[in-house]
PDB file of N, CA and C in Angstrom:
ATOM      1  N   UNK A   1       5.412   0.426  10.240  1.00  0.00           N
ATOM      2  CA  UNK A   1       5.407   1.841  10.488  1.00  0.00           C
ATOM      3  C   UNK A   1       4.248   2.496   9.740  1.00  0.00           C
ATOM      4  N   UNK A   2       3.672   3.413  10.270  1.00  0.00           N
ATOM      5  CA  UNK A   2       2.568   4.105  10.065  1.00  0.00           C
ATOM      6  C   UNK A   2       2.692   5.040   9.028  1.00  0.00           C
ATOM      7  N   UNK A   3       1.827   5.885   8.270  1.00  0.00           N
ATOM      8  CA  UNK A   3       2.318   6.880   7.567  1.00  0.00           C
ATOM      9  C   UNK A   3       1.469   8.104   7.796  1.00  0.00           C
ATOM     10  N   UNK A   4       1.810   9.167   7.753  1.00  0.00           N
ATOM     11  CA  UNK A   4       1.462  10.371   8.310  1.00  0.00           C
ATOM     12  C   UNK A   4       1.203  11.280   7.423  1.00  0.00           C
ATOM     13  N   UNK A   5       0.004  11.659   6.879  1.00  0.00           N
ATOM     14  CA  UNK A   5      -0.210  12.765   5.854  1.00  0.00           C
ATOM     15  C   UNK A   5       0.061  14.107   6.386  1.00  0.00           C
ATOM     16  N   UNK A   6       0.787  14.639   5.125  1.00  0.00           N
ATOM     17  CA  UNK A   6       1.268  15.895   5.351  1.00  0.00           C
ATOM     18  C   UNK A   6       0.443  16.883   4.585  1.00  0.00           C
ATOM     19  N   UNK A   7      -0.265  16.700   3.485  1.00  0.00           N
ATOM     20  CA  UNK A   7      -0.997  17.804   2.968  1.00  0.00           C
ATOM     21  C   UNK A   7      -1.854  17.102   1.641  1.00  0.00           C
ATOM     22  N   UNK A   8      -2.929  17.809   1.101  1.00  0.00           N
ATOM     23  CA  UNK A   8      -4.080  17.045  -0.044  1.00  0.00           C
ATOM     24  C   UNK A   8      -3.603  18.421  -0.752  1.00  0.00           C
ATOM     25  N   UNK A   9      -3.045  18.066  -2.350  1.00  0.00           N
ATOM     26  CA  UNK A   9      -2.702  18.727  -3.343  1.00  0.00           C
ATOM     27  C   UNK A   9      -3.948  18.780  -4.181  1.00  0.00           C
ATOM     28  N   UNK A  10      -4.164  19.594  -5.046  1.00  0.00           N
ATOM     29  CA  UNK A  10      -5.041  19.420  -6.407  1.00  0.00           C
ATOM     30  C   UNK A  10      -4.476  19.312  -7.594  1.00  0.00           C
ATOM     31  N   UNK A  11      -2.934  19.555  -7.621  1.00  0.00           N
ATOM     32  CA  UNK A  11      -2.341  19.684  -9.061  1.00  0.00           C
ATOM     33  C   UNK A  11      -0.873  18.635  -8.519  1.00  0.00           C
ATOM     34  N   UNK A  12      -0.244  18.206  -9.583  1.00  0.00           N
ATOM     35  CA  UNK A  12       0.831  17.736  -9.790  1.00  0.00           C
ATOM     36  C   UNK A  12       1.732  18.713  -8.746  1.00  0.00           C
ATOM     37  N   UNK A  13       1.955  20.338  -9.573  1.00  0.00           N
ATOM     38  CA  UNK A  13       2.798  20.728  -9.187  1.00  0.00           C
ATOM     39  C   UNK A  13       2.703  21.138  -8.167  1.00  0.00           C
ATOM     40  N   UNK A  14       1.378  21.403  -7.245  1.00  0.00           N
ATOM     41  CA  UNK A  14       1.479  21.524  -5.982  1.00  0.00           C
ATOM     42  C   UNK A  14       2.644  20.411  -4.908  1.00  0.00           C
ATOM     43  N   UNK A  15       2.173  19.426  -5.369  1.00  0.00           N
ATOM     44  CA  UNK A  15       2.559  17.981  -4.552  1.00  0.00           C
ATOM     45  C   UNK A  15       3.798  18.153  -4.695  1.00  0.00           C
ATOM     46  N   UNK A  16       4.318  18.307  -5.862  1.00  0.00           N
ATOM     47  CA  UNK A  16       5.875  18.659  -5.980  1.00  0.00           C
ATOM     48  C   UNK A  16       6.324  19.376  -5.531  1.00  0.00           C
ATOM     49  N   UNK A  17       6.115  20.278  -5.174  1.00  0.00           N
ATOM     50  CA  UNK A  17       6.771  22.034  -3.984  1.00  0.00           C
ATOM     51  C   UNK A  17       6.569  21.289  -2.708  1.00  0.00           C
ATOM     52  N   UNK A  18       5.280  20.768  -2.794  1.00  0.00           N
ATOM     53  CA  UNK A  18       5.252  20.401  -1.336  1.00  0.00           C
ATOM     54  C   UNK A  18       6.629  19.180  -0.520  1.00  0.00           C
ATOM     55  N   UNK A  19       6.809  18.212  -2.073  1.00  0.00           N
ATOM     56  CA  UNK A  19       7.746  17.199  -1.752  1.00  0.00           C
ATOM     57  C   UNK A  19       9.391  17.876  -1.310  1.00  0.00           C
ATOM     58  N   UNK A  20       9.517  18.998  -2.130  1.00  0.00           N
ATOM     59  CA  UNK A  20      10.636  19.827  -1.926  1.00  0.00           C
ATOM     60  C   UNK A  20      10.672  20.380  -1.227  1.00  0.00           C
ATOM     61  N   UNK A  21       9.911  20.913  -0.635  1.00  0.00           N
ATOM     62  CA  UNK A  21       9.592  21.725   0.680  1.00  0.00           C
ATOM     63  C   UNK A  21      10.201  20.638   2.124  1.00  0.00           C
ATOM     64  N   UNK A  22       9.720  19.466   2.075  1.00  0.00           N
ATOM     65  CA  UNK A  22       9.697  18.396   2.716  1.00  0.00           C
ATOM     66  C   UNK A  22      11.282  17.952   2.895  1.00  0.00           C
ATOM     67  N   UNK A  23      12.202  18.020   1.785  1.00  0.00           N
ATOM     68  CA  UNK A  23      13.467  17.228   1.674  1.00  0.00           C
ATOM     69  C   UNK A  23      14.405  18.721   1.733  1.00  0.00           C
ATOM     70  N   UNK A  24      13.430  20.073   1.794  1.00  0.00           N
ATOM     71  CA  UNK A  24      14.555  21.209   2.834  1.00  0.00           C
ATOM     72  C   UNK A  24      14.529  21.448   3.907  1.00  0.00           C
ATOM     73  N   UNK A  25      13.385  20.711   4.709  1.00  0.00           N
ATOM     74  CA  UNK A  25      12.948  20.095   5.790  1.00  0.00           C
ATOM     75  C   UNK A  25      13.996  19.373   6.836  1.00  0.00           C
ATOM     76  N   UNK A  26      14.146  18.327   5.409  1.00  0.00           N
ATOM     77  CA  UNK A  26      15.416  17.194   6.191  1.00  0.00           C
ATOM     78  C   UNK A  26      15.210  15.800   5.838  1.00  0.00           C
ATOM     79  N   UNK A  27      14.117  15.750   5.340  1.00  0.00           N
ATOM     80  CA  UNK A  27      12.992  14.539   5.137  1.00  0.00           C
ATOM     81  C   UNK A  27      13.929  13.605   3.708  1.00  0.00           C
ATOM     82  N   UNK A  28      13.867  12.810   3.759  1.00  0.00           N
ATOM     83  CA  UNK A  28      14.791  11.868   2.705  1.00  0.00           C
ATOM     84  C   UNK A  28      13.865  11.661   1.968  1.00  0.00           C
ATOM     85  N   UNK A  29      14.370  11.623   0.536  1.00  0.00           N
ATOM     86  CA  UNK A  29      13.177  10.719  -0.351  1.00  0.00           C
ATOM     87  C   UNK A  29      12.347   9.372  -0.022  1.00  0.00           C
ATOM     88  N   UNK A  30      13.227   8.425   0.345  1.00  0.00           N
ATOM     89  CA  UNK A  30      12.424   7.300   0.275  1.00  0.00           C
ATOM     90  C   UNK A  30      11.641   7.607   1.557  1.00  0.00           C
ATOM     91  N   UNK A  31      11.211   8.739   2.802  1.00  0.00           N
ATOM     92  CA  UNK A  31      10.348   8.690   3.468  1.00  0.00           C
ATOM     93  C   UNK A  31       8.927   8.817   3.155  1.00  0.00           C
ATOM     94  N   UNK A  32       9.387   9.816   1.700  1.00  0.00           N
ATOM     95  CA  UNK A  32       7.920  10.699   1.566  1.00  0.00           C
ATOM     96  C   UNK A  32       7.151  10.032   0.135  1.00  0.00           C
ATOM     97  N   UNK A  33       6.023   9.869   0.439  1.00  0.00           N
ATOM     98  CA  UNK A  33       5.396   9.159  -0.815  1.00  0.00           C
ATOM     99  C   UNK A  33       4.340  10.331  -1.079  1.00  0.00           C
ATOM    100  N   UNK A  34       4.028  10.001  -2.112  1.00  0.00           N
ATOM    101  CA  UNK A  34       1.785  10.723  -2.858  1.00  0.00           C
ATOM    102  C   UNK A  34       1.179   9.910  -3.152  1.00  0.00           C
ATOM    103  N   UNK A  35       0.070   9.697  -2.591  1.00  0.00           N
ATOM    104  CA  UNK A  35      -0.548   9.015  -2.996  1.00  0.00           C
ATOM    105  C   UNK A  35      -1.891   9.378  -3.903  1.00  0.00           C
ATOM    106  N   UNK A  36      -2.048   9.044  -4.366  1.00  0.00           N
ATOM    107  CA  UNK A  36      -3.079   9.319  -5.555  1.00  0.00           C
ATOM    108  C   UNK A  36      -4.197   8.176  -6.330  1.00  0.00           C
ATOM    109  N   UNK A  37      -4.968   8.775  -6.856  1.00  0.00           N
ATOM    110  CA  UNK A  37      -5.938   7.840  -7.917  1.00  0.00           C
ATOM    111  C   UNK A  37      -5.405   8.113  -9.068  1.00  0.00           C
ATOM    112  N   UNK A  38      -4.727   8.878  -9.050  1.00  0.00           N
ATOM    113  CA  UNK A  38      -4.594   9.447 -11.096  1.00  0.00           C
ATOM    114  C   UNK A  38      -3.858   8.718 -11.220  1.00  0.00           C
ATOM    115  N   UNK A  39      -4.217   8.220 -12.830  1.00  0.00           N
ATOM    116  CA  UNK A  39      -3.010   7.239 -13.734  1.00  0.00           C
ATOM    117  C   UNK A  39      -1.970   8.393 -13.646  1.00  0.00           C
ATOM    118  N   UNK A  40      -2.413   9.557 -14.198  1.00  0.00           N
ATOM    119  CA  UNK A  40      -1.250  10.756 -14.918  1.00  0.00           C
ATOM    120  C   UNK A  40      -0.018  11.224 -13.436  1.00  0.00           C
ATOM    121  N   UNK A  41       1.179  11.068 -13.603  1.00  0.00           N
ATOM    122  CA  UNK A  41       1.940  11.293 -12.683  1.00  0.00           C
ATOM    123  C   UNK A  41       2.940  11.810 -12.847  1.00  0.00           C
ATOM    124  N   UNK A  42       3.310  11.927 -14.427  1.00  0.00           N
ATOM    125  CA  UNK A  42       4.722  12.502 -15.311  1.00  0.00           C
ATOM    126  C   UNK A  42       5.806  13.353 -14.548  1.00  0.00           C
ATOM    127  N   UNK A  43       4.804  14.206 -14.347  1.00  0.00           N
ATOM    128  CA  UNK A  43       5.799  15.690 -13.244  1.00  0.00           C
ATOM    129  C   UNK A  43       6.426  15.144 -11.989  1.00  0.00           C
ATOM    130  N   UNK A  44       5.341  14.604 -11.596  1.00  0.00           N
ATOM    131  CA  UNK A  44       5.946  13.777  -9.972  1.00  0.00           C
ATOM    132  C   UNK A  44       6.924  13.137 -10.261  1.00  0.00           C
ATOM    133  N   UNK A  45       7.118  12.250 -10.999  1.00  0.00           N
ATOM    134  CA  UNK A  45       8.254  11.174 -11.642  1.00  0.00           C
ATOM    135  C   UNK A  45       9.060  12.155 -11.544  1.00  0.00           C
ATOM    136  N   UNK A  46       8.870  12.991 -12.528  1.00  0.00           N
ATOM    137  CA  UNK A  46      10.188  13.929 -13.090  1.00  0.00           C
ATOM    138  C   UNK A  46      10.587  14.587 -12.425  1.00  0.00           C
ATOM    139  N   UNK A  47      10.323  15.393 -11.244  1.00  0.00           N
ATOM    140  CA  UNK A  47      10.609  16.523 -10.517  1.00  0.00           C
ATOM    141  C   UNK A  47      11.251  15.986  -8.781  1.00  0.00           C
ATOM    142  N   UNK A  48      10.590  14.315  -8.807  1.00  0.00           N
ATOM    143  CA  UNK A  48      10.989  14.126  -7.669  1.00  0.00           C
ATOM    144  C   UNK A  48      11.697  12.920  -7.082  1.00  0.00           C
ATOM    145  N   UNK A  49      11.739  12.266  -6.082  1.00  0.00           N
ATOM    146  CA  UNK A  49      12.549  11.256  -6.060  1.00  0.00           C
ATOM    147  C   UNK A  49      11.331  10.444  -5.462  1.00  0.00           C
ATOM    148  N   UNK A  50      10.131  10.832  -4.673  1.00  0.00           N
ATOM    149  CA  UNK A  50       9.399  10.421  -3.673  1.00  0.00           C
ATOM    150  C   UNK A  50       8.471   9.155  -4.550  1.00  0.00           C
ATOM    151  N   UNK A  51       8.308   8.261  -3.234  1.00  0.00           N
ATOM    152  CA  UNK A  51       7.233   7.223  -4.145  1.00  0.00           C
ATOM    153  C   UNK A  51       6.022   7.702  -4.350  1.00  0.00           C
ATOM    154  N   UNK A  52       5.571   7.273  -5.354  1.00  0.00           N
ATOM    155  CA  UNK A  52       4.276   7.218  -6.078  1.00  0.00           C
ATOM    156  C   UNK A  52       3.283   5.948  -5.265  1.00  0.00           C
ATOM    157  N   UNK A  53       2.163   5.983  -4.842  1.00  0.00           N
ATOM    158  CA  UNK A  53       1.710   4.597  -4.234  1.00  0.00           C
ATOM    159  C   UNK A  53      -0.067   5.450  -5.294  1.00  0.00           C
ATOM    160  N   UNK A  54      -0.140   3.984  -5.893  1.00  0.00           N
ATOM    161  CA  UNK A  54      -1.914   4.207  -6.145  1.00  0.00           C
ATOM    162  C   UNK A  54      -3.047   4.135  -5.099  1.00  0.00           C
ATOM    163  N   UNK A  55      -3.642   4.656  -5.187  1.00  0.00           N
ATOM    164  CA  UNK A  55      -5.183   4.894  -4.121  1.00  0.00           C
ATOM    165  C   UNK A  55      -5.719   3.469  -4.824  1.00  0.00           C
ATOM    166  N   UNK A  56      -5.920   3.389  -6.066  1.00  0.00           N
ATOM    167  CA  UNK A  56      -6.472   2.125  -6.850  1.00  0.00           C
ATOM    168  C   UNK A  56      -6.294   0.813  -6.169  1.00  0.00           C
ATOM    169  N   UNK A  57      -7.133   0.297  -6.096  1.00  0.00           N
ATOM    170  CA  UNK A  57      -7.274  -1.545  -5.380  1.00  0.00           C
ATOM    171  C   UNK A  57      -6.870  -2.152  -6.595  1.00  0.00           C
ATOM    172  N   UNK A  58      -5.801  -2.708  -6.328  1.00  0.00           N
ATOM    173  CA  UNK A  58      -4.867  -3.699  -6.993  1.00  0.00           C
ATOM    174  C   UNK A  58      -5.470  -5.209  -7.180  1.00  0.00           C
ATOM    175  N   UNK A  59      -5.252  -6.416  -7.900  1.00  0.00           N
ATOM    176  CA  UNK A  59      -5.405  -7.467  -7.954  1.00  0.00           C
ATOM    177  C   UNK A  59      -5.409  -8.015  -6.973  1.00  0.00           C
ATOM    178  N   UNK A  60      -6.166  -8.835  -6.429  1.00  0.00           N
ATOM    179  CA  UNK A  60      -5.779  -9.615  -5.013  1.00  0.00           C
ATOM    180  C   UNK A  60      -5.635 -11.077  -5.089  1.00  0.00           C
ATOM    181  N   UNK A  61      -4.983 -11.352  -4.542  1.00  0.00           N
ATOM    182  CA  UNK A  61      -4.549 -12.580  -4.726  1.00  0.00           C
ATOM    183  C   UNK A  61      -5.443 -13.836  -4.962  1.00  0.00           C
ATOM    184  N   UNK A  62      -6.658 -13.786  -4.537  1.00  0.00           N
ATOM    185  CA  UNK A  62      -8.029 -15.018  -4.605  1.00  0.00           C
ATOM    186  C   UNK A  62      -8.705 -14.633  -5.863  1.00  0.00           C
ATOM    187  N   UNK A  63      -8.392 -13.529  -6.439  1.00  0.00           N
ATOM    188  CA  UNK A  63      -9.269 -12.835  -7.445  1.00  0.00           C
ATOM    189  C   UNK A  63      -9.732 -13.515  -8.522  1.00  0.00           C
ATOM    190  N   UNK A  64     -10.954 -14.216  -9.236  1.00  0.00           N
ATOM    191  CA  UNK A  64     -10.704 -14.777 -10.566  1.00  0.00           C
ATOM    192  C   UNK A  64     -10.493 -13.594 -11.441  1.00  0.00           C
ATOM    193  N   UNK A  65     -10.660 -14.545 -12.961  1.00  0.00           N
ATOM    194  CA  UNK A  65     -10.045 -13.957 -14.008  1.00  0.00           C
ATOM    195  C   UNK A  65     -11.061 -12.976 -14.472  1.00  0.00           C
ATOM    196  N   UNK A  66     -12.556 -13.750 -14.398  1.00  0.00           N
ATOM    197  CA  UNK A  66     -13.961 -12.827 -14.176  1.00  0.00           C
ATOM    198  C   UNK A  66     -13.574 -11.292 -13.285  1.00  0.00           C
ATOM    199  N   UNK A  67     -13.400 -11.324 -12.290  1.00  0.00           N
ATOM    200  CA  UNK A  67     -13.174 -10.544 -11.457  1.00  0.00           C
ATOM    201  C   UNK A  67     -12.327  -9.305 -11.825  1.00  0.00           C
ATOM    202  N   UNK A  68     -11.210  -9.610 -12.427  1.00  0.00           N
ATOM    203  CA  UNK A  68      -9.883  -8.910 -12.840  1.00  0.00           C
ATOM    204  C   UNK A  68     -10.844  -8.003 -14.165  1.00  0.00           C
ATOM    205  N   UNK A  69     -11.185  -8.856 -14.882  1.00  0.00           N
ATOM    206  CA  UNK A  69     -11.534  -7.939 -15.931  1.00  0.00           C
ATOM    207  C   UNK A  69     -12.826  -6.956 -15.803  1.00  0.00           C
ATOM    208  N   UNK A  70     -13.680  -7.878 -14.480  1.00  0.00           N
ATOM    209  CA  UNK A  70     -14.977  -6.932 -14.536  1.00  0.00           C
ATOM    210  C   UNK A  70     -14.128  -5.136 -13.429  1.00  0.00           C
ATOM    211  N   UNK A  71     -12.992  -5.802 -13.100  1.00  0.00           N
ATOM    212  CA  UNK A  71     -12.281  -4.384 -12.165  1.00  0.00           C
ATOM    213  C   UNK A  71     -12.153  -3.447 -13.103  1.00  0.00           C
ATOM    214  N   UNK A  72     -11.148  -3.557 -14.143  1.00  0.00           N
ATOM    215  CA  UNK A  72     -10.739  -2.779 -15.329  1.00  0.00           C
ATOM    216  C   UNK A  72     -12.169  -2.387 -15.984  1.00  0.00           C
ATOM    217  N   UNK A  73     -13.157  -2.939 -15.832  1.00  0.00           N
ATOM    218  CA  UNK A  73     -14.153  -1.953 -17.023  1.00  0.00           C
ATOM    219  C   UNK A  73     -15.296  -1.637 -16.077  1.00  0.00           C
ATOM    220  N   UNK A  74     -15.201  -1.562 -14.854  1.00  0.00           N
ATOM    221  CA  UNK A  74     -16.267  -1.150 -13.952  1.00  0.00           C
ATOM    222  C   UNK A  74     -15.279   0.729 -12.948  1.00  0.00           C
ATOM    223  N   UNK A  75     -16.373   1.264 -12.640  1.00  0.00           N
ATOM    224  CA  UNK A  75     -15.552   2.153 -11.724  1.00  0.00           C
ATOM    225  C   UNK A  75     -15.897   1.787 -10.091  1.00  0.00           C
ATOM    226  N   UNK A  76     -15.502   0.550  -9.809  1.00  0.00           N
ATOM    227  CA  UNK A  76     -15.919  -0.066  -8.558  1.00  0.00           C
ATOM    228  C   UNK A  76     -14.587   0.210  -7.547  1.00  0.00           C
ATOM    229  N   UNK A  77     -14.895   1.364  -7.319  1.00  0.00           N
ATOM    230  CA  UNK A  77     -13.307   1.708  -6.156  1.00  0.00           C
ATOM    231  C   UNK A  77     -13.553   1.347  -4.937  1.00  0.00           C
ATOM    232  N   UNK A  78     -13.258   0.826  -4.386  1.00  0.00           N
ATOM    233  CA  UNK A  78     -13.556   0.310  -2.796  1.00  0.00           C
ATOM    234  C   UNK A  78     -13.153   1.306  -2.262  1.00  0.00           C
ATOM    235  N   UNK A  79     -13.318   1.060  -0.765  1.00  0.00           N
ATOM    236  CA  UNK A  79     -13.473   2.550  -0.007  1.00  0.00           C
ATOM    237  C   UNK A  79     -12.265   3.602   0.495  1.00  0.00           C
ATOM    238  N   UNK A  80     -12.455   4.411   0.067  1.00  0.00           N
ATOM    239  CA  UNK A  80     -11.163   5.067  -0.249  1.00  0.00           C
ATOM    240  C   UNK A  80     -10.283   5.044   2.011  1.00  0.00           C
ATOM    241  N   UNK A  81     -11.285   5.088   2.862  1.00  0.00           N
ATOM    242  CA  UNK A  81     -10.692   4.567   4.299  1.00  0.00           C
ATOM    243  C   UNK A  81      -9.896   3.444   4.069  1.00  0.00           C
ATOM    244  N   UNK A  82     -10.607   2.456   3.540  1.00  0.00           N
ATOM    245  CA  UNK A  82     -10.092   1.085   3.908  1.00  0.00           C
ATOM    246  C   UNK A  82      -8.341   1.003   2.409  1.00  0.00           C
ATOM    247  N   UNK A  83      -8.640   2.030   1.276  1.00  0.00           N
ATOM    248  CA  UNK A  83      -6.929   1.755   0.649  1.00  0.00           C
ATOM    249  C   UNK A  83      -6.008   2.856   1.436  1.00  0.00           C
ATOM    250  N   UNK A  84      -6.321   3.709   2.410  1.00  0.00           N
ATOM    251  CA  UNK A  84      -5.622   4.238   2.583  1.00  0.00           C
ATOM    252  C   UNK A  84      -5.247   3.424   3.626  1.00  0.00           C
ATOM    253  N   UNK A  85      -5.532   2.412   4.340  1.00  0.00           N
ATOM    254  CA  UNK A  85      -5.356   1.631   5.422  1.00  0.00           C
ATOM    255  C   UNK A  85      -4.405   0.759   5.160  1.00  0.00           C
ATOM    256  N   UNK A  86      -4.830   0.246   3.626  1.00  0.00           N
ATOM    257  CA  UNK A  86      -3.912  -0.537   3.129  1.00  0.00           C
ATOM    258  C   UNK A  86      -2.683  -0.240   2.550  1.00  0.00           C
ATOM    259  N   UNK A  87      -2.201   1.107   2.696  1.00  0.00           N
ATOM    260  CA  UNK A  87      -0.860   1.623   2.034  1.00  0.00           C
ATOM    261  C   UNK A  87      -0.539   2.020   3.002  1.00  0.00           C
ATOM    262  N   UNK A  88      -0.838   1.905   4.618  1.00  0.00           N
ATOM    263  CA  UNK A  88       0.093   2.459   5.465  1.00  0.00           C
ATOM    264  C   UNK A  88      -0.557   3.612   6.254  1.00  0.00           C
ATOM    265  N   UNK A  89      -1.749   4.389   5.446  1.00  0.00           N
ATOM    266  CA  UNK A  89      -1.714   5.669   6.198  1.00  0.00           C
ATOM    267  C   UNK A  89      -2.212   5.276   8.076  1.00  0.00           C
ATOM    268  N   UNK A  90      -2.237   6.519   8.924  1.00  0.00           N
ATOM    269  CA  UNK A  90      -2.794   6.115  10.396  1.00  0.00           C
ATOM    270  C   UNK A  90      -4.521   6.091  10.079  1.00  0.00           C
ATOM    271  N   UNK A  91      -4.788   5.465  11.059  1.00  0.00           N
ATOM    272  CA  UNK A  91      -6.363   5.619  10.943  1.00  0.00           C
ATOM    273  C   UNK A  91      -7.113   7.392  11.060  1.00  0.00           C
ATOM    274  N   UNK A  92      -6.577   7.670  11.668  1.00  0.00           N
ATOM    275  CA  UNK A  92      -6.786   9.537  12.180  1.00  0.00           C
ATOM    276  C   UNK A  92      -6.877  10.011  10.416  1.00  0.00           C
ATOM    277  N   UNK A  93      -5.837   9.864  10.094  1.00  0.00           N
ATOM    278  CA  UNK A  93      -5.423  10.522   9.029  1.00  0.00           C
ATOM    279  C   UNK A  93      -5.826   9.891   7.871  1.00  0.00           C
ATOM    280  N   UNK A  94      -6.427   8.556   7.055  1.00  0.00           N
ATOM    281  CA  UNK A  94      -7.411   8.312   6.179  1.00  0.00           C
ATOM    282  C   UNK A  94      -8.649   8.286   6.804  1.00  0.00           C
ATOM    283  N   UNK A  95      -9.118   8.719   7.981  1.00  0.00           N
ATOM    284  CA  UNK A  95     -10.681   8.845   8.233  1.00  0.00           C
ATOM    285  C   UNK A  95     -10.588  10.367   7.357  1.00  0.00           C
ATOM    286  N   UNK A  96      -9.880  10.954   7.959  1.00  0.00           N
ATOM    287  CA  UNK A  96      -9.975  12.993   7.466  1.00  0.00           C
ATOM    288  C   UNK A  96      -9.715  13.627   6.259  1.00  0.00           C
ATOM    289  N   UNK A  97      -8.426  12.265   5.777  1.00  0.00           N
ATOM    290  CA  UNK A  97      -8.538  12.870   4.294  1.00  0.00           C
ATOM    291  C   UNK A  97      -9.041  11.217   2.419  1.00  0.00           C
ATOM    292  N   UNK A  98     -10.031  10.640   3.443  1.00  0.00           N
ATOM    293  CA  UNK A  98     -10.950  10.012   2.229  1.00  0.00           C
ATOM    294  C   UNK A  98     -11.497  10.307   1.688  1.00  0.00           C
ATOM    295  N   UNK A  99     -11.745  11.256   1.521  1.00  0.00           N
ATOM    296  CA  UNK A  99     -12.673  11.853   0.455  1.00  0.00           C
ATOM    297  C   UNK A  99     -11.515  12.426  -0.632  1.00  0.00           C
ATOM    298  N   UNK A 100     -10.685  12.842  -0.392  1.00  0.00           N
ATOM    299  CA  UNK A 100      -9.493  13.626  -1.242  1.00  0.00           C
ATOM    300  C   UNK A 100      -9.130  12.867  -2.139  1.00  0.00           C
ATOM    301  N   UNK A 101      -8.770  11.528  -1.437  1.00  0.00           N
ATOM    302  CA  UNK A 101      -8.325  10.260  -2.268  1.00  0.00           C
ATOM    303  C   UNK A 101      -9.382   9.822  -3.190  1.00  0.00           C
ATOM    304  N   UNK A 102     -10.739   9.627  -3.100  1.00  0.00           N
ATOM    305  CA  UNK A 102     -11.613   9.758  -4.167  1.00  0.00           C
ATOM    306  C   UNK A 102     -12.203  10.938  -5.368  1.00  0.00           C
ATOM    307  N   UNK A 103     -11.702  11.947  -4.693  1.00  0.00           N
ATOM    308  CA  UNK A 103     -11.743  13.119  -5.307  1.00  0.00           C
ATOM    309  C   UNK A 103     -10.231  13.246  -6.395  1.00  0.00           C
ATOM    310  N   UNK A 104      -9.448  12.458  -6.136  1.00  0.00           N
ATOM    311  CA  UNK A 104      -8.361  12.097  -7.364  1.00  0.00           C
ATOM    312  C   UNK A 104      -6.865  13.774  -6.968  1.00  0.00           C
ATOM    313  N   UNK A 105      -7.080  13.887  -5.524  1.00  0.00           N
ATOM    314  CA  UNK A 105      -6.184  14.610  -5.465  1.00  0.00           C
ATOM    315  C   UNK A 105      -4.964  13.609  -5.203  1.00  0.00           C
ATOM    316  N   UNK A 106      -3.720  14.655  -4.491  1.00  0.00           N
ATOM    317  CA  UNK A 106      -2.393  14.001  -4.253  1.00  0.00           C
ATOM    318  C   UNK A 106      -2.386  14.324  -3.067  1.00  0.00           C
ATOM    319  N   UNK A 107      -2.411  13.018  -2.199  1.00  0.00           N
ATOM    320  CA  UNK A 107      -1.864  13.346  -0.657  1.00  0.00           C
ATOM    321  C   UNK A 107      -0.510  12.721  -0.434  1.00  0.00           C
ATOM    322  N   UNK A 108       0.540  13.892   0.084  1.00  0.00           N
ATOM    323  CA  UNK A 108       1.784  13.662   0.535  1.00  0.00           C
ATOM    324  C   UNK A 108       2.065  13.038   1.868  1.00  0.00           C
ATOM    325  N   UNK A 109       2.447  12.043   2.202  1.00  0.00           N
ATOM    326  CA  UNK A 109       2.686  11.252   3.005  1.00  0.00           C
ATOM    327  C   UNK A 109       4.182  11.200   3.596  1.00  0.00           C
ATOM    328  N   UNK A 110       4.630  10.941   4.654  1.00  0.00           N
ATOM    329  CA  UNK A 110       5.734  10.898   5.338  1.00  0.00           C
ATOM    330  C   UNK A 110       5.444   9.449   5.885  1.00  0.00           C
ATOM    331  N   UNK A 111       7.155   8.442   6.563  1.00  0.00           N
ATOM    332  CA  UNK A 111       7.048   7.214   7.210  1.00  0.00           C
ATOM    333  C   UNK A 111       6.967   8.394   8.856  1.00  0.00           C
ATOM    334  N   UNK A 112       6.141   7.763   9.682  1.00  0.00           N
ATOM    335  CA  UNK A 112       6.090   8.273  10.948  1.00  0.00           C
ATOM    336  C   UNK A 112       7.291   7.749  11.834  1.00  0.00           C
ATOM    337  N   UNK A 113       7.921   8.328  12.766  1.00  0.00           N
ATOM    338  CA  UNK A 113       9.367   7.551  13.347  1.00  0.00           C
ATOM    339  C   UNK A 113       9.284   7.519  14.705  1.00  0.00           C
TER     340      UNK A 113
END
């Protein structure tokens, strides 16, 4: 299943009104995720039930050990199209909002049905 962006936040607490907004909607928690670059997420945790998914390229499975560590001390983000591809979003919707995701906002996401 696809995932469907619903809006690009600039603050924590935006994303959070927006998530609440969403579940008076009708929308269940486990539909709606944010996705983000920021480590910092405290409020989101706290205020909501919705998943958290990182924009950040994760370990991959062929990766050496070289590799892993030159990730952590380089700012080598791969392309913010191709992680939003990889967490689900539609193609429509990480072509329009990649730049946001490198720009370290919060995009709220829904499962599409």
């Amino acid at each position: 299943m696809t995932k469907r962006i619903i809006g690009s936040y600039g603050s924590e607490e935006e994303a959070v009104n927006a998530v609440n907004n969403l579940e008076i909607q009708g929308y269940k928690p486990n539909d709606i995720s944010i996705i983000t670059n920021k480590d910092k997420t405290t409020k989101i945790k706290k205020d909501t039930d919705a998943n958290i998914k990182s924009g950040k390229p994760g370990p991959k499975n062929n990766e050496s050990f070289i590799d892993k560590v030159k990730r952590v001390f380089t700012d080598d983000i791969t392309d913010p199209y191709e992680q939003l591809l990889e967490l689900g979003v539609a193609k429509e919707d990480a072509k329009t909002h990649q730049g946001e995701l490198k720009s370290e906002k919060f995009l709220v996401v829904v499962e599409n049905k």
